[in-house]
Protein backbone atom coordinates (compact mmCIF):
# COMPACT_ATOMS: atom_id res chain seq x y z
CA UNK A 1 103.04 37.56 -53.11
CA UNK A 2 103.73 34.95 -55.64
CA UNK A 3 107.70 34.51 -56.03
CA UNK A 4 109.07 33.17 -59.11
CA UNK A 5 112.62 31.95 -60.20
CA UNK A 6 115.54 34.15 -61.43
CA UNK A 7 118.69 33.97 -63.27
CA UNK A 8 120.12 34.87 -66.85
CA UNK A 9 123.11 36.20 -68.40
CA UNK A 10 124.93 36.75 -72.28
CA UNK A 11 127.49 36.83 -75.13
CA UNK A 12 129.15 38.78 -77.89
CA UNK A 13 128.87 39.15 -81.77
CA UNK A 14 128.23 41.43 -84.74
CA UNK A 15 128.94 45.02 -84.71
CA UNK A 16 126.88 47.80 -85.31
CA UNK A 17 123.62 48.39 -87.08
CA UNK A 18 122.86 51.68 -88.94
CA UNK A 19 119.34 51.63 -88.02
CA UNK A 20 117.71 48.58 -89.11
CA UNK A 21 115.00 47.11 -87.33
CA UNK A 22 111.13 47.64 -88.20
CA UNK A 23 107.52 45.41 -88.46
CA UNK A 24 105.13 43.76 -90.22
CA UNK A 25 103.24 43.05 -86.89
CA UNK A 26 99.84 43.85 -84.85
CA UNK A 27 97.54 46.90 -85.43
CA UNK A 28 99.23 50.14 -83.49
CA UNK A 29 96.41 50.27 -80.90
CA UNK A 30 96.15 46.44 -80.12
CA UNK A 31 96.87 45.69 -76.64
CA UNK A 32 98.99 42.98 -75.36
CA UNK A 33 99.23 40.46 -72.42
CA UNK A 34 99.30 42.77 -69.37
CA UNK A 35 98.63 46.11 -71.13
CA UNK A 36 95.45 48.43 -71.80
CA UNK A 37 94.76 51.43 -73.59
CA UNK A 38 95.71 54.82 -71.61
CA UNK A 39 97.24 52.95 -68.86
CA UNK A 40 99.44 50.06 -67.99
CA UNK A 41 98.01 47.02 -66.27
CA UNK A 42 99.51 45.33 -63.28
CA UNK A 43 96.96 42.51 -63.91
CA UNK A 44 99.85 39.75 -65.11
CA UNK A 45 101.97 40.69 -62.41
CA UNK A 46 102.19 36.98 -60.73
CA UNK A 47 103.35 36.20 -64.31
CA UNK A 48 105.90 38.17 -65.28
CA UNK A 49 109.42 37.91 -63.17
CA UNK A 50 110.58 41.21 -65.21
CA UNK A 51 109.24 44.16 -65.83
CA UNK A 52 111.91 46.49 -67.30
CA UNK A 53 111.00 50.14 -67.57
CA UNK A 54 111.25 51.36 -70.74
CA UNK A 55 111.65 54.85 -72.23
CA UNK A 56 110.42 54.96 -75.76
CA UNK A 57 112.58 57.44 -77.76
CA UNK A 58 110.43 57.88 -81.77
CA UNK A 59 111.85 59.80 -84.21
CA UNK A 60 109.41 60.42 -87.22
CA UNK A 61 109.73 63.84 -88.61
CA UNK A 62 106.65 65.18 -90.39
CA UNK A 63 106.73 66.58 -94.02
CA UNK A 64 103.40 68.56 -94.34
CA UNK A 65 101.68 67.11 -91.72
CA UNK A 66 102.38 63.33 -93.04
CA UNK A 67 105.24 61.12 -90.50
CA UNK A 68 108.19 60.09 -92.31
CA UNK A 69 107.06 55.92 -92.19
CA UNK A 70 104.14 56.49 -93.78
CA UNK A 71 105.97 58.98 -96.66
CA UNK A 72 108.40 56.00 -97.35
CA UNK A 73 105.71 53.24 -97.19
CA UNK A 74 108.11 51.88 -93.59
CA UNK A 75 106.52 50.33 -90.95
CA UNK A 76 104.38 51.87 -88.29
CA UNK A 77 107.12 52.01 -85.07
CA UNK A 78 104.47 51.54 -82.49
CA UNK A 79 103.62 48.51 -83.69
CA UNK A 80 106.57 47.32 -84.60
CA UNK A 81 107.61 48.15 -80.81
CA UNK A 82 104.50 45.93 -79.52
CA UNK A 83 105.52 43.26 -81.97
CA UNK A 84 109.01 43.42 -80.39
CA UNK A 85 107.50 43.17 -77.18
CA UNK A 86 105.26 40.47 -77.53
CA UNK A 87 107.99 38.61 -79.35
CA UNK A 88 109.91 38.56 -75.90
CA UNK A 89 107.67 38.00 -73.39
CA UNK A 90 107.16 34.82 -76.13
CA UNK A 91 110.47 33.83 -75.88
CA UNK A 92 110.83 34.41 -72.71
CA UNK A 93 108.11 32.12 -71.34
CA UNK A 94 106.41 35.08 -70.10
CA UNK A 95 109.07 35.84 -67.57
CA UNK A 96 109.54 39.59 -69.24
CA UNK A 97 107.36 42.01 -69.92
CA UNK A 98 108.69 45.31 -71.33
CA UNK A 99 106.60 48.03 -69.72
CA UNK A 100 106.90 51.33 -72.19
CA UNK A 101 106.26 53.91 -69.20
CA UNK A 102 107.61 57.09 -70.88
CA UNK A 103 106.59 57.28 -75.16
CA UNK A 104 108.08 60.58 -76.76
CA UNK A 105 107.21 60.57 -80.33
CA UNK A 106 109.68 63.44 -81.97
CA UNK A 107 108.24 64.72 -85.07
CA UNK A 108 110.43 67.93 -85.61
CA UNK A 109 113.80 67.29 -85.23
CA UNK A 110 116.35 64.45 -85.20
CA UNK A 111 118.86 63.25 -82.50
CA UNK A 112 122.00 64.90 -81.86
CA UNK A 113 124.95 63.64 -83.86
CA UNK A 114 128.89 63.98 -82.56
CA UNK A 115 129.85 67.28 -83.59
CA UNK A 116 126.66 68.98 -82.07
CA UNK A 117 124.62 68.97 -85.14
CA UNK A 118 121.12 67.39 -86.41
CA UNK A 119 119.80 66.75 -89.06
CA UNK A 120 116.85 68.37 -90.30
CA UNK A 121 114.02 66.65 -91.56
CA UNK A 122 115.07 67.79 -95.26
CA UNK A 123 118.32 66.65 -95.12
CA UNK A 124 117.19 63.02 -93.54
CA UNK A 125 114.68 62.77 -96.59
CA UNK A 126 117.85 63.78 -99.27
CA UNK A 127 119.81 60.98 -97.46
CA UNK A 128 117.11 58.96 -97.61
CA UNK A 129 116.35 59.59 -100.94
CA UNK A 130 119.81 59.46 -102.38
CA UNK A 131 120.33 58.20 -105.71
CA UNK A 132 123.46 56.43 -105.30
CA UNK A 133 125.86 55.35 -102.42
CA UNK A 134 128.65 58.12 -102.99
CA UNK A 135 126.08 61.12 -103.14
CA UNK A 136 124.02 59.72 -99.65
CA UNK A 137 127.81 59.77 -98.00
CA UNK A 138 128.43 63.54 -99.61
CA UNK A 139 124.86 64.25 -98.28
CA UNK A 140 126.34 62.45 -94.87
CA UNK A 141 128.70 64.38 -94.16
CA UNK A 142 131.10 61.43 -94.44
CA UNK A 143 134.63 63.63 -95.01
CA UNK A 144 135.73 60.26 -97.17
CA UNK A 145 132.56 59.10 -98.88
CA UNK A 146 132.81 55.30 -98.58
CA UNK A 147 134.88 54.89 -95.54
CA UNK A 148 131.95 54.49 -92.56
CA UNK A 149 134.35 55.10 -90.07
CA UNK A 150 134.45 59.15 -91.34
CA UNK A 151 130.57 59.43 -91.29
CA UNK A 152 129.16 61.27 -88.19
CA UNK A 153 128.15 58.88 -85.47
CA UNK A 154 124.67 59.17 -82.84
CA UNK A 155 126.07 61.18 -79.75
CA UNK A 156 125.07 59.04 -76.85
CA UNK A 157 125.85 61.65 -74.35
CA UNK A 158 123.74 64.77 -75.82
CA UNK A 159 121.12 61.94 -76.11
CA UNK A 160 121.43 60.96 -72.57
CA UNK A 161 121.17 64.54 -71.87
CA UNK A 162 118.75 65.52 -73.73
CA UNK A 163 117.05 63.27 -71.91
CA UNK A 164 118.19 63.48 -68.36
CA UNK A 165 118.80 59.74 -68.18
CA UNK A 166 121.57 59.71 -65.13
CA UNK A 167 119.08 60.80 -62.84
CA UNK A 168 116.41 58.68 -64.45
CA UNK A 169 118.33 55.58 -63.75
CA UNK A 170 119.97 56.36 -60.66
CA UNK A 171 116.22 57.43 -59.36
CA UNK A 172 114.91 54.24 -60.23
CA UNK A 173 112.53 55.56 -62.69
CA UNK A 174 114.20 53.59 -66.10
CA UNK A 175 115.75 50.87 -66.53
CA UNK A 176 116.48 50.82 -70.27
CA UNK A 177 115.75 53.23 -73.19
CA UNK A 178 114.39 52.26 -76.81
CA UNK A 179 114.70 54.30 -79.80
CA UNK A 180 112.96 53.96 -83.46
CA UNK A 181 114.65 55.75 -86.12
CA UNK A 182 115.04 56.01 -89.65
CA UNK A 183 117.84 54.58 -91.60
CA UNK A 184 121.48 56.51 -90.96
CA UNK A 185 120.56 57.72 -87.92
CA UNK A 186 124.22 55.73 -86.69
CA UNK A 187 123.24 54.10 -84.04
CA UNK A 188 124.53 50.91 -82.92
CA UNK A 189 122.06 47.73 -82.77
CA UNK A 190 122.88 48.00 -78.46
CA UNK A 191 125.14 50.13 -76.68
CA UNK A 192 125.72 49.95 -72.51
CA UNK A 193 126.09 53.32 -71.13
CA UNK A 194 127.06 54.09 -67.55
CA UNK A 195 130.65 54.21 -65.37
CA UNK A 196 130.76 50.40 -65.22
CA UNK A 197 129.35 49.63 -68.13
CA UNK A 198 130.56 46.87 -70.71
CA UNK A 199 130.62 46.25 -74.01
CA UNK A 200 126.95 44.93 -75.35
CA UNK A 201 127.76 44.47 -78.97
CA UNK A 202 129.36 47.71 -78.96
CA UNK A 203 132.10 49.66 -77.06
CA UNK A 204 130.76 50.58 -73.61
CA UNK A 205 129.99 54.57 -72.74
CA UNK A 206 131.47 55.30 -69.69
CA UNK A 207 131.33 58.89 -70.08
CA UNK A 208 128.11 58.92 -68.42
CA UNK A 209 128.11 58.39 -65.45
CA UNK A 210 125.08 56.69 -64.07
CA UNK A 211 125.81 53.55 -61.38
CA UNK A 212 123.24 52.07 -63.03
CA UNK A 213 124.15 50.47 -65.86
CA UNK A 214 121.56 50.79 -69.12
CA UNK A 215 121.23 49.50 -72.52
CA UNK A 216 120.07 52.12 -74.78
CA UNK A 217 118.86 50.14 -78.48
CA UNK A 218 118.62 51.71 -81.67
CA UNK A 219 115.68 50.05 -84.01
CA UNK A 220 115.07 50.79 -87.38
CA UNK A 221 111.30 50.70 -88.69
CA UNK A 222 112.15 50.98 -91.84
CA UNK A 223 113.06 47.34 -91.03
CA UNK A 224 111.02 44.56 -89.88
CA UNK A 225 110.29 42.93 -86.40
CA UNK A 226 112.90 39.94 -87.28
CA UNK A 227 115.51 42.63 -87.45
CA UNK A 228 114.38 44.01 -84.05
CA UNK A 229 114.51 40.71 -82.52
CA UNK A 230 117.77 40.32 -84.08
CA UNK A 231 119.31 43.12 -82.94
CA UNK A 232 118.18 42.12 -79.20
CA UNK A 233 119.66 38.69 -79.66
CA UNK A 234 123.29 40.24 -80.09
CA UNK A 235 122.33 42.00 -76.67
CA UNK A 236 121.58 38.73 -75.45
CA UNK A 237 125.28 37.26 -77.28
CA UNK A 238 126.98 39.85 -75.19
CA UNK A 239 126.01 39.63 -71.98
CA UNK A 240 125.75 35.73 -71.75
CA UNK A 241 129.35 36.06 -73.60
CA UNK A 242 130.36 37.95 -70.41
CA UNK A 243 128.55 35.56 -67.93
CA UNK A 244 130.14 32.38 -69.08
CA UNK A 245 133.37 34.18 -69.48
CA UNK A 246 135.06 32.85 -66.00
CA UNK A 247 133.57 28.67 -67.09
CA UNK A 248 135.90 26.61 -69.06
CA UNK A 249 134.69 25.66 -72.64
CA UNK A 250 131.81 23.20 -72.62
CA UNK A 251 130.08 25.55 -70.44
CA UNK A 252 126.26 25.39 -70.71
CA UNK A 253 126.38 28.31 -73.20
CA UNK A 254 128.69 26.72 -75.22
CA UNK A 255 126.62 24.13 -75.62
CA UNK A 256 123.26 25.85 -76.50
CA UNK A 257 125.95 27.97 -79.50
CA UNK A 258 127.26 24.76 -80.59
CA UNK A 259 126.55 23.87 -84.51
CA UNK A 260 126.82 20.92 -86.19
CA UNK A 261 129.26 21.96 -89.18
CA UNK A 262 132.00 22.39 -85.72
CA UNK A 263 130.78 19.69 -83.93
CA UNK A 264 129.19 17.10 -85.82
CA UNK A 265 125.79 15.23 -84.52
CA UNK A 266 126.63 17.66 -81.50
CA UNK A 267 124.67 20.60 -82.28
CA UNK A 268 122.07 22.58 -79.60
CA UNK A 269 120.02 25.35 -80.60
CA UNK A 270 122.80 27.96 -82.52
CA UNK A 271 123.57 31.68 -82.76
CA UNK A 272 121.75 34.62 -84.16
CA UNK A 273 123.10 34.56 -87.38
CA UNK A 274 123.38 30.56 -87.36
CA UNK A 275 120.69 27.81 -86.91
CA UNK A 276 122.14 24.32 -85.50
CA UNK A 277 121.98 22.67 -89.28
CA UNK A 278 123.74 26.29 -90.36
CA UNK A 279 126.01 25.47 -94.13
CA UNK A 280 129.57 25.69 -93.96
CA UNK A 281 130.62 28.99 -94.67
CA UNK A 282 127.08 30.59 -94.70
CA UNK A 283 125.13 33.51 -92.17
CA UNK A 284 121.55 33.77 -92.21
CA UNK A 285 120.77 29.98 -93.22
CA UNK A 286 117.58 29.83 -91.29
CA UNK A 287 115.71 28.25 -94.40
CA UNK A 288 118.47 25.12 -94.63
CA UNK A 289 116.19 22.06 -94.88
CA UNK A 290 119.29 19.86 -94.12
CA UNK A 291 118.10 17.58 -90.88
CA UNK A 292 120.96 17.29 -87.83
CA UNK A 293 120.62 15.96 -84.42
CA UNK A 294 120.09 18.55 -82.21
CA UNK A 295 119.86 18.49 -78.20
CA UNK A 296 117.13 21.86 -78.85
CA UNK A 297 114.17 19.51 -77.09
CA UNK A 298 116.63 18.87 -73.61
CA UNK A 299 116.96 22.93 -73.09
CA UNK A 300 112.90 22.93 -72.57
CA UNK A 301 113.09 20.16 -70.10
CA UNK A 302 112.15 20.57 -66.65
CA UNK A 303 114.26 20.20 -64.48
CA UNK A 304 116.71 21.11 -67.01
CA UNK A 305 119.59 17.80 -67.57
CA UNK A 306 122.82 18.54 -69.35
CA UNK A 307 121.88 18.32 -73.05
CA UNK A 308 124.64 15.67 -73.53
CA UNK A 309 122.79 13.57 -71.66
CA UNK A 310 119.78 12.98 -73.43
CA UNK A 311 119.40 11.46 -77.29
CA UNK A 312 119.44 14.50 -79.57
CA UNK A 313 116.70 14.52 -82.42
CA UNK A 314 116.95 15.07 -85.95
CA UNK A 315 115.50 18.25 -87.28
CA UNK A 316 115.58 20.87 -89.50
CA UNK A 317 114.46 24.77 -90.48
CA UNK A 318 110.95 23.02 -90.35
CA UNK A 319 110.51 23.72 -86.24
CA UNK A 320 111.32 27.06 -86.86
CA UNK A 321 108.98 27.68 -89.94
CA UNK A 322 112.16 28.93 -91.98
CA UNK A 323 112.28 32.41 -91.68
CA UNK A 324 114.66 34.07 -90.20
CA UNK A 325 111.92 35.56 -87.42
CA UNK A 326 110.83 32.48 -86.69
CA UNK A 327 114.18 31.55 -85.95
CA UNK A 328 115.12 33.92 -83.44
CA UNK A 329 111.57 33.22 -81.78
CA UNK A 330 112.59 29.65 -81.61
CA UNK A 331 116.19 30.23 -80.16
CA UNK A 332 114.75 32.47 -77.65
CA UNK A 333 112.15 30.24 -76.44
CA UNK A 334 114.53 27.54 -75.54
CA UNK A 335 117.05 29.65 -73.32
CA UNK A 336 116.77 28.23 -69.87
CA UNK A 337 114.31 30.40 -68.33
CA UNK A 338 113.83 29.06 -64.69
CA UNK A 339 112.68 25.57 -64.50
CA UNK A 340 114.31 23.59 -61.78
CA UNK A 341 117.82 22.68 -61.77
CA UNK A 342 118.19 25.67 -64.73
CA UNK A 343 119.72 29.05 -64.56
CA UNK A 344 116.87 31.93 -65.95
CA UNK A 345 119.37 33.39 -68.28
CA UNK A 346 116.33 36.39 -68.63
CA UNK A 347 117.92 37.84 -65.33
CA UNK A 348 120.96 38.36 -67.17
CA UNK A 349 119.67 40.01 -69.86
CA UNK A 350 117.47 42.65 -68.16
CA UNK A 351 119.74 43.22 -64.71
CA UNK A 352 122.83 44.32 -66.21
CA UNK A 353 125.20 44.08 -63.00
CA UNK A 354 124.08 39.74 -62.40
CA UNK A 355 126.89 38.65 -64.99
CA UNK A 356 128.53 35.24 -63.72
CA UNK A 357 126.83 32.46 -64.78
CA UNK A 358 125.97 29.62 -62.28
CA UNK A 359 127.60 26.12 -63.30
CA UNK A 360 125.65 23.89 -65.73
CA UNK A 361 123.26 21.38 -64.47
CA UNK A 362 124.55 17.90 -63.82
CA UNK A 363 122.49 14.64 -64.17
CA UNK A 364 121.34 14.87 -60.72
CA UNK A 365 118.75 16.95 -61.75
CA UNK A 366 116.69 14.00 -63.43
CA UNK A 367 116.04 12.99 -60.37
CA UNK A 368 112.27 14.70 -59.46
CA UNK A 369 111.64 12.99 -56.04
CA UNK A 370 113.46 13.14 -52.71
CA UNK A 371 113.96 8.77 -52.73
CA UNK A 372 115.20 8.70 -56.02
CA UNK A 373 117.83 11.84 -55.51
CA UNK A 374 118.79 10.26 -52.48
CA UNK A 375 119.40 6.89 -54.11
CA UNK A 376 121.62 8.54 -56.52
CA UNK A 377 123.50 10.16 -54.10
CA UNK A 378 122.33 13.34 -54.51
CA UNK A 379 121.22 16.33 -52.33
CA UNK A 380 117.45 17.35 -51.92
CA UNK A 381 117.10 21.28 -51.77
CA UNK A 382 113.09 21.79 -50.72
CA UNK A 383 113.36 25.43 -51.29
CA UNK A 384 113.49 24.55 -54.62
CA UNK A 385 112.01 20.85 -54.93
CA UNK A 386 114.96 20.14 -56.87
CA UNK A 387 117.67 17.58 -57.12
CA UNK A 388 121.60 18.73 -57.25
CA UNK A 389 125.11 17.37 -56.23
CA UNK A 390 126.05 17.33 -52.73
CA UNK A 391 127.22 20.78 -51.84
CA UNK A 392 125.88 22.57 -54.61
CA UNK A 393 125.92 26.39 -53.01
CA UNK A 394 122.13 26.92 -52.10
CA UNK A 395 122.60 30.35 -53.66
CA UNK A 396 123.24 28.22 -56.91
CA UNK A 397 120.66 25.55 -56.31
CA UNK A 398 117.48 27.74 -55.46
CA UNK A 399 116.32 30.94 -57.16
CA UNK A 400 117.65 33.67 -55.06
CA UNK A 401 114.32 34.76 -54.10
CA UNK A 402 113.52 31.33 -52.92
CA UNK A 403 116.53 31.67 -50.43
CA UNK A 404 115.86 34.75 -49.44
CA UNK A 405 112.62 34.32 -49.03
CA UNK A 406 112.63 31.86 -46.56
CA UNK A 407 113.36 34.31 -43.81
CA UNK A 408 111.00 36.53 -42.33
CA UNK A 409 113.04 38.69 -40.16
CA UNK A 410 114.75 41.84 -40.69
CA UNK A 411 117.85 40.12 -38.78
CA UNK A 412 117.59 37.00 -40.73
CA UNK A 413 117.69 38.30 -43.96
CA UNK A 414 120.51 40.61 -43.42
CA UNK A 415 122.42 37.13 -41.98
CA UNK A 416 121.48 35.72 -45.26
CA UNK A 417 122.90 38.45 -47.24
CA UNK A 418 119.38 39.15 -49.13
CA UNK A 419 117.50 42.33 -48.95
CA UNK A 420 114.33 42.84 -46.98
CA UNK A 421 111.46 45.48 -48.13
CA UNK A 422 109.28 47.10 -45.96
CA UNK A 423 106.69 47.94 -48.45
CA UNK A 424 106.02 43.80 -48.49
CA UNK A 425 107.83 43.08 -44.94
CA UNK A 426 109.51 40.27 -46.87
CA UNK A 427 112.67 39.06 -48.10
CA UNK A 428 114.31 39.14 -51.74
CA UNK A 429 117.73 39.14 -53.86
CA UNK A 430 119.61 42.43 -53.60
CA UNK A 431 118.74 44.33 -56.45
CA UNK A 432 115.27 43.06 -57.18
CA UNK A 433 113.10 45.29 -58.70
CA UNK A 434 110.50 46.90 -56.41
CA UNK A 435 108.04 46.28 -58.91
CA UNK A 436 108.61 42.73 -58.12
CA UNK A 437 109.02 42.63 -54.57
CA UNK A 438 106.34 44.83 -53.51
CA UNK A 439 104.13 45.16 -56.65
CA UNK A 440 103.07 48.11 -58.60
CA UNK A 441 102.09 50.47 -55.74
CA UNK A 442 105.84 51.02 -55.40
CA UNK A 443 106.67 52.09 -58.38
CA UNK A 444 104.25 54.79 -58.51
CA UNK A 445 106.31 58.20 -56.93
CA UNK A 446 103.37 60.47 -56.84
CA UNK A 447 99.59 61.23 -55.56
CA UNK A 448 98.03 61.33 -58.96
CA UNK A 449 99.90 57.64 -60.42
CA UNK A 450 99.15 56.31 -57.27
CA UNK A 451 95.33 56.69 -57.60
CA UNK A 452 95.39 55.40 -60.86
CA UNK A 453 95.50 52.07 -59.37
CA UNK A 454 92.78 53.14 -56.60
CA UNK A 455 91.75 49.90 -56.07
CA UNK A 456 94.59 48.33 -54.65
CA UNK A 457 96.89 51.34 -53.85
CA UNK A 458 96.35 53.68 -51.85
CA UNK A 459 98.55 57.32 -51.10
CA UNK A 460 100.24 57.65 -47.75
CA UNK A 461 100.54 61.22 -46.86
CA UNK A 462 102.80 60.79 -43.70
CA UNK A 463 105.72 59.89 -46.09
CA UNK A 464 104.08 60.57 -49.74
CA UNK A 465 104.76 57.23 -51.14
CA UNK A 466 102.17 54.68 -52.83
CA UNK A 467 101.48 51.50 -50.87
CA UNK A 468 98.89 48.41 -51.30
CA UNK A 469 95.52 49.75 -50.09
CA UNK A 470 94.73 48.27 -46.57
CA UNK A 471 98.64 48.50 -44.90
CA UNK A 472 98.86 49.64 -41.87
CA UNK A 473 99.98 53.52 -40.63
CA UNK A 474 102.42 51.60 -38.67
CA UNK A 475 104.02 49.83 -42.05
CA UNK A 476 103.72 52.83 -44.61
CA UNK A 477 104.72 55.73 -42.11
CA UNK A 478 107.44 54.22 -39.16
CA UNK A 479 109.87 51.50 -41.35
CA UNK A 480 113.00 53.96 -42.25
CA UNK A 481 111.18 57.11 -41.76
CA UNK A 482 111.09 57.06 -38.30
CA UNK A 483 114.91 56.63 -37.94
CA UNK A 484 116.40 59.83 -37.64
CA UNK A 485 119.82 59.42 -37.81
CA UNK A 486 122.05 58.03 -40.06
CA UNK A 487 123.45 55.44 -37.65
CA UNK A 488 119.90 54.29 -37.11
CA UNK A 489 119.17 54.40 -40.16
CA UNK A 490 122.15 52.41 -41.44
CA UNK A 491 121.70 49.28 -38.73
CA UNK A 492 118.62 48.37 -41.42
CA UNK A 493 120.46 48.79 -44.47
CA UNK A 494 118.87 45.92 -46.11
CA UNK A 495 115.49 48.19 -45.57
CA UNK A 496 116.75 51.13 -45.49
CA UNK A 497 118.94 53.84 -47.15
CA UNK A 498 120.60 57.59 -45.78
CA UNK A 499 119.93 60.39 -48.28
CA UNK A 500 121.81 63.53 -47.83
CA UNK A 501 119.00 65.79 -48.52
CA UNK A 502 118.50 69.17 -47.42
CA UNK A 503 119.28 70.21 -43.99
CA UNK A 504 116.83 69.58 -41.01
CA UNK A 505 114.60 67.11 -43.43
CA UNK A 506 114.41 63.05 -42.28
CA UNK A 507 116.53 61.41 -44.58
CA UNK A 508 115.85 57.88 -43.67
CA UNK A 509 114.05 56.22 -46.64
CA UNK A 510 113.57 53.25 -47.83
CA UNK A 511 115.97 51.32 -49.85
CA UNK A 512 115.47 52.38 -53.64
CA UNK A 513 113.10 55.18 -53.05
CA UNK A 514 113.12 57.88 -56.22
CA UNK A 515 115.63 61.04 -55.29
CA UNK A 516 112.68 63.16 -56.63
CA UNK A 517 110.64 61.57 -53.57
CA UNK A 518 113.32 61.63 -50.79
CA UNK A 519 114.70 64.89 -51.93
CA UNK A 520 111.79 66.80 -53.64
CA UNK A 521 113.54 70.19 -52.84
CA UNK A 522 117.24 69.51 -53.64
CA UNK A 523 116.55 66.76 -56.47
């Protein structure tokens, strides 16, 4: 199985959106990179690091028979959501792929608000259609109209109930949640919910209580696919914010933020609201034609150098085509995303819990060849053909899966602190996604999605999980199953995990197996 590097992480900034994000973008039934009609492809799996599970949440009342985007002339969401997409697998290098497993287009009602109301689809259209700012807050709700903070809010809990998305997450079936409204729907742009949650450019929601964390984002398609992007990139402020928060300033994230109106001829690639070559006092400049020397280039190097050490070059909104979508394509594009000596900052964004940042790269990393790192007094780490100070933590210095990987043992991979999966007999990060580690067949939790793929998965009935077509009775029906206790079952806990099910059933299972599969009569 082809392994590829991991890492990523994020920052904070702007507030809340009310709903604004929407496209201008491909047709609603073209198919992207990895996708095909009726079905999701697994073909670009060696390509793709990431593949976050997505629930798609629509809301798009009708009003006789006709959705309420094409009533108000607003963007198609579907395609805005596949314009969103593609824009991040873009700037991502290809190392995420957004897979939309669960679509639920909602044309006859509108999401809960705080209070334990909705809208109907009336009222929405009055607000919509409101003649002036003080009558749309009357029609609102808003007890002072013009004071936000009295409006009605989105209720993220009877949404994540509505929904059942505890269970979702904590059975491995989502990892993230997507919704496309219309305008005042209150949503924030991103909002973590979960008991350890954070804040993601928004207070955290504790109150449910899923341990896993999950980012539920609110997109507006009456809004185009730069505001989409937009709104991710204060996600991706956030939680890089929170990465780099334990690294004294001059950390590497400071210095892909840094502009050049606070640090003159020192700028790298900006913030979401601010290009390098940004104007004093301005947000939004992405059309400044002003030229500053910028260290953007270094950040695509590989193996990434500090950015300080290489000349900077002069440059202006011309590389980005000066819009501000172009823009946050651009900044995207040139986040560290894996290449040697380089964090993948990706990780960070899509695997909420991995939030402290690695240390920046050091000029050792120019080195590309054992003689010459050695000559500079450097360390050689083959796992990742890379070039880093002596001692550098080989955690730090190779992806994790590289590490990991490297054993091929059970007992080896436990002494390495790394997680070993059955379904591949191999050895990975804790917390990589099965999809990754043991490819699609995993993900698939019943008879029916498993023979969907029927030519390479195939359905075990001795446990009633999906595994690559071809493995072995001894692979897909002994590993966990077969210990039947939980002391047993707990010497493999790299492999293996005890589920309290009901009584007299074999609870052995392995590690991150769907409750609704190890528990189908108590789940």
């Amino acid at each position: 199985m082809t392994r590829l590097s991991m890492s990523l992480q994020a920052l904070l900034l702007g507030l809340l959106c009310v709903m604004g994000c929407a496209p201008s973008i491909p047709e609603e039934d073209e198919a992207l990179p990895g996708q095909q009609q009726g079905e999701l492809s697994y073909s670009y799996a060696g390509t793709y690091l990431f593949r976050p599970r997505v629930l798609l949440v629509i809301y798009d009342p009708l009003y006789s028979g006709t959705p309420l985007h094409t009533v108000k002339g607003w963007n198609e969401p579907k395609a805005l959501t596949n314009a969103l997409r593609a824009g991040l697998q873009y700037g991502s290098h290809s190392t995420v792929d957004y897979q939309l497993v669960d679509v639920r287009l909602i044309t006859d009602r509108l999401p809960w608000f705080e209070g334990g109301w909705r809208y109907t689809p009336t009222e929405m259209l009055d607000i919509i259609n409101a003649p002036d700012a003080y009558t749309r807050d009357v029609r609102r709700k808003c007890t002072t109209p013009g004071n936000e903070s009295t409006c009605p809010r989105f209720d993220y809990v009877a949404f994540a109930n509505e929904f059942n998305l505890k269970a979702r997450m904590e059975g491995n079936e989502l990892d993230e949640v997507w919704v496309m409204a219309p305008p005042w729907t209150q949503m924030y742009e991103s909002r973590m919910l979960g008991t350890n949650s954070y804040w993601c450019n928004a207070p955290e929601e504790t109150r449910v209580t899923s341990f896993r964390n999950f980012v539920v984002m609110g997109y507006n398609y009456e809004r185009g696919v730069a505001e989409a992007l937009h709104s991710y990139g204060h996600r991706a402020e956030s939680i890089l914010n929170r990465a780099y928060r334990a690294q004294s300033a001059g950390n590497l994230w400071d210095k892909f933020n840094d502009l050049h109106r606070e640090k003159p001829n020192l700028a790298g690639v900006g913030w979401v609201h601010h290009p390098p070559n940004a104007a004093m006092g301005t947000d939004y400049d992405y059309a400044n034609t002003t030229y500053v020397p910028s260290s953007a280039d270094a950040w695509l190097r590989n193996p990434l150098v500090s950015p300080d050490s290489l000349p900077r070059r002069s440059m202006n909104c011309n590389e980005w085509g000066c819009s501000q979508e172009g823009f946050l394509r651009w900044w995207y594009y040139h986040m560290p995303y894996g290449q040697k000596n380089a964090p993948n900052w990706w990780r960070y964004l899509v695997h909420l819990d991995d939030t402290v940042a690695s240390t920046q790269p050091s000029t050792c990393g120019a080195n590309t060849t054992l003689t010459a790192c050695d000559a500079a007094g450097c360390a050689w780490y083959a796992c990742s053909s890379s070039c880093w100070p002596t001692g550098t933590d080989i955690k730090v210095a190779c992806p994790a899966d590289s590490w990991c990987g490297q054993n091929t043992t059970l007992s080896g991979c436990d002494a390495a602190g790394c997680a070993w999966y059955a379904c591949s007999n191999s050895c990975w990060s804790p917390g990589t996604p099965l999809g990754v580690a043991c490819g699609p067949c995993a993900l698939q939790n019943s008879q029916a999605s498993c023979e969907q793929y029927g030519s390479s998965c195939g359905w075990y009935t001795c446990t009633n999980t999906c595994w690559p077509k071809g493995t072995s009775n001894t692979v897909a029906c002994d590993p966990c199953r077969s210990y039947t206790d939980v002391t047993t079952c707990n010497a493999h806990n790299s492999a293996c995990a005890w589920y309290a099910c009901s009584s007299g059933a074999n609870k052995c299972w392995q590690r991150g197996t769907a409750l609704s599969t190890a528990c189908p009569s108590t789940y």
